[in-house]
Protein backbone atom coordinates (compact mmCIF):
# COMPACT_ATOMS: atom_id res chain seq x y z
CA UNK A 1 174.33 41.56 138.82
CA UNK A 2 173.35 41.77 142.45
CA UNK A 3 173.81 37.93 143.57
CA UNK A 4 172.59 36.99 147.49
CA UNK A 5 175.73 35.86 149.14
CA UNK A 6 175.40 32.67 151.34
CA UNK A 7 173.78 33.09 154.77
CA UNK A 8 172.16 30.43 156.28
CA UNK A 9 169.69 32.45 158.36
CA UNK A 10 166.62 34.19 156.47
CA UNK A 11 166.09 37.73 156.36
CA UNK A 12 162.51 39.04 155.69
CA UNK A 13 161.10 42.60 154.88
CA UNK A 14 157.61 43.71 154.33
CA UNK A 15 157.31 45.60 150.87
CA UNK A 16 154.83 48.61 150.47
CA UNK A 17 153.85 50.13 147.84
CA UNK A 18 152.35 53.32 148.47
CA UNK A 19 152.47 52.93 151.90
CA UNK A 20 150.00 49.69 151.50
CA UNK A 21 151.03 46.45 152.57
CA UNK A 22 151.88 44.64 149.17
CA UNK A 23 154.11 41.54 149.78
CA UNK A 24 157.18 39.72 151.28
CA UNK A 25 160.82 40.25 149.94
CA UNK A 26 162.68 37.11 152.13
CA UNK A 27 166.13 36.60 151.47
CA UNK A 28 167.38 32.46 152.36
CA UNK A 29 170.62 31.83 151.87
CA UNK A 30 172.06 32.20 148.43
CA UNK A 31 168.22 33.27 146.41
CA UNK A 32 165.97 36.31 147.00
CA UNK A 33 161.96 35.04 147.13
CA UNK A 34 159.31 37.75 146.56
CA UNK A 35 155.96 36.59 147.55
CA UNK A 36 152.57 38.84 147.37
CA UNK A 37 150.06 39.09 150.32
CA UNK A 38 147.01 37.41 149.44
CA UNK A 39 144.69 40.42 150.73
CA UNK A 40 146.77 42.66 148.16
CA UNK A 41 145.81 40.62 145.15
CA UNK A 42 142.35 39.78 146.14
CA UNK A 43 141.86 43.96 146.80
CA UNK A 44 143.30 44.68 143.32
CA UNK A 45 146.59 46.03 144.23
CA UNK A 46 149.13 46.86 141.53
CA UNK A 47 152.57 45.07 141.14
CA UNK A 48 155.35 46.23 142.53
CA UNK A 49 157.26 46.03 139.01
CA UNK A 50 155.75 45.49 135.15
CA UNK A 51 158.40 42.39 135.57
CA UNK A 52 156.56 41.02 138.48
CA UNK A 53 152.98 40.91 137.74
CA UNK A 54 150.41 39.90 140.50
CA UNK A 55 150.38 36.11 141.31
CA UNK A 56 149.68 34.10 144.00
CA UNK A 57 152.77 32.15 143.66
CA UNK A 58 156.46 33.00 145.13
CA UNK A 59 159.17 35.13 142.85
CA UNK A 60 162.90 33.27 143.40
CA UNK A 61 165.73 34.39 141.99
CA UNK A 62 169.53 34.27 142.83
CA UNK A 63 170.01 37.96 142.68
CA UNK A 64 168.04 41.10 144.29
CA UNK A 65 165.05 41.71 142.06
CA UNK A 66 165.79 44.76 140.06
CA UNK A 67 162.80 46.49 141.28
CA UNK A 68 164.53 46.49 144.54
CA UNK A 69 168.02 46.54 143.25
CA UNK A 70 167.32 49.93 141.23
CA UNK A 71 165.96 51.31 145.01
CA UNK A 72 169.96 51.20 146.29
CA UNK A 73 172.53 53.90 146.07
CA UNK A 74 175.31 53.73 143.43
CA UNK A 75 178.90 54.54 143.25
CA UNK A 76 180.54 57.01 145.55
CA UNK A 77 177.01 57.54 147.54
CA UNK A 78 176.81 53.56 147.88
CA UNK A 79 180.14 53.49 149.51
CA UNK A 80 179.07 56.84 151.69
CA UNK A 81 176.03 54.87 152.89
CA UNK A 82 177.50 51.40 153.99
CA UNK A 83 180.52 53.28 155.67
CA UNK A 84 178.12 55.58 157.60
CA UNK A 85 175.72 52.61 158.30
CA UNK A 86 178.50 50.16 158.82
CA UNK A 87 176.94 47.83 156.13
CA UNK A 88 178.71 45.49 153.79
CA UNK A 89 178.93 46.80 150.15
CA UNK A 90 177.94 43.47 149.29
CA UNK A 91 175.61 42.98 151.71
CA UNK A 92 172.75 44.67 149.24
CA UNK A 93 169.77 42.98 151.24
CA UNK A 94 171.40 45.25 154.58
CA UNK A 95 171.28 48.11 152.57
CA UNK A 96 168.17 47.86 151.29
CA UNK A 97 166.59 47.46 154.49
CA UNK A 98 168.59 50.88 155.84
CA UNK A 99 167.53 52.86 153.12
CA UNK A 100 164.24 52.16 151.30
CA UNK A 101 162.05 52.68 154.68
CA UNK A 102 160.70 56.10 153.69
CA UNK A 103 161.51 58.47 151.23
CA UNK A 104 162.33 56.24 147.65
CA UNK A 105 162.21 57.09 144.32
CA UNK A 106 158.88 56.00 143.45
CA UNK A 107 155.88 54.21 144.94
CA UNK A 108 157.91 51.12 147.04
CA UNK A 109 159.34 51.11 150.05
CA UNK A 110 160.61 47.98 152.80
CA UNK A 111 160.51 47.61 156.76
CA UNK A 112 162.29 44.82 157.39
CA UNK A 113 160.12 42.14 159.73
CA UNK A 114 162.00 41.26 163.17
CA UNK A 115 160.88 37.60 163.58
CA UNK A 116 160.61 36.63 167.37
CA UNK A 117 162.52 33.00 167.66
């Protein structure tokens, strides 16, 4: 179980799936929201996961989805990754955003969004 650890700020990522804008994975203190673009469902896009089927409203949960959890690194490779990136092992939001830019196992992949305060 991959729960969000308590951070007051918000991080946000934009989630693609094959290569096509699809949604917003935000992550606000202790829960995970998933949120699809508008423009995605109205063009017929498909959903990111069978478990998260296309609506308009938001996805919360208190852990990482597992269609993003199941993008991360395991084991030995997990702990390679954070101590070469200098990421958390908790910190599964982080690693997400280092590692599932390009190059995933399957159709989804996540840029994180750099909001200008």
């Amino acid at each position: 179980m991959i729960l969000a650890k308590n951070i007051s700020h918000t991080q946000m990522a934009q989630v693609l799936y094959n290569g096509v804008p699809a949604g917003l994975l935000e992550k606000k203190g202790k829960k995970y929201y998933f949120t699809y673009l508008p423009e995605y469902i109205k063009d017929g896009g498909r959903p990111v996961s069978i478990t998260m089927p296309l609506r308009k409203e938001s996805y919360q949960s208190k852990m990482l989805f597992p269609a993003f959890a199941n993008l991360l690194s395991e084991g030995v490779n997990k702990k390679m990754q954070c101590r070469l990136l200098k990421i958390d092992e908790n910190d599964y939001f982080g690693l997400l955003l280092a590692t599932a830019t390009e190059d995933t196992i399957g159709t989804i992949t996540v840029k994180e969004i750099n909001e200008v305060a």
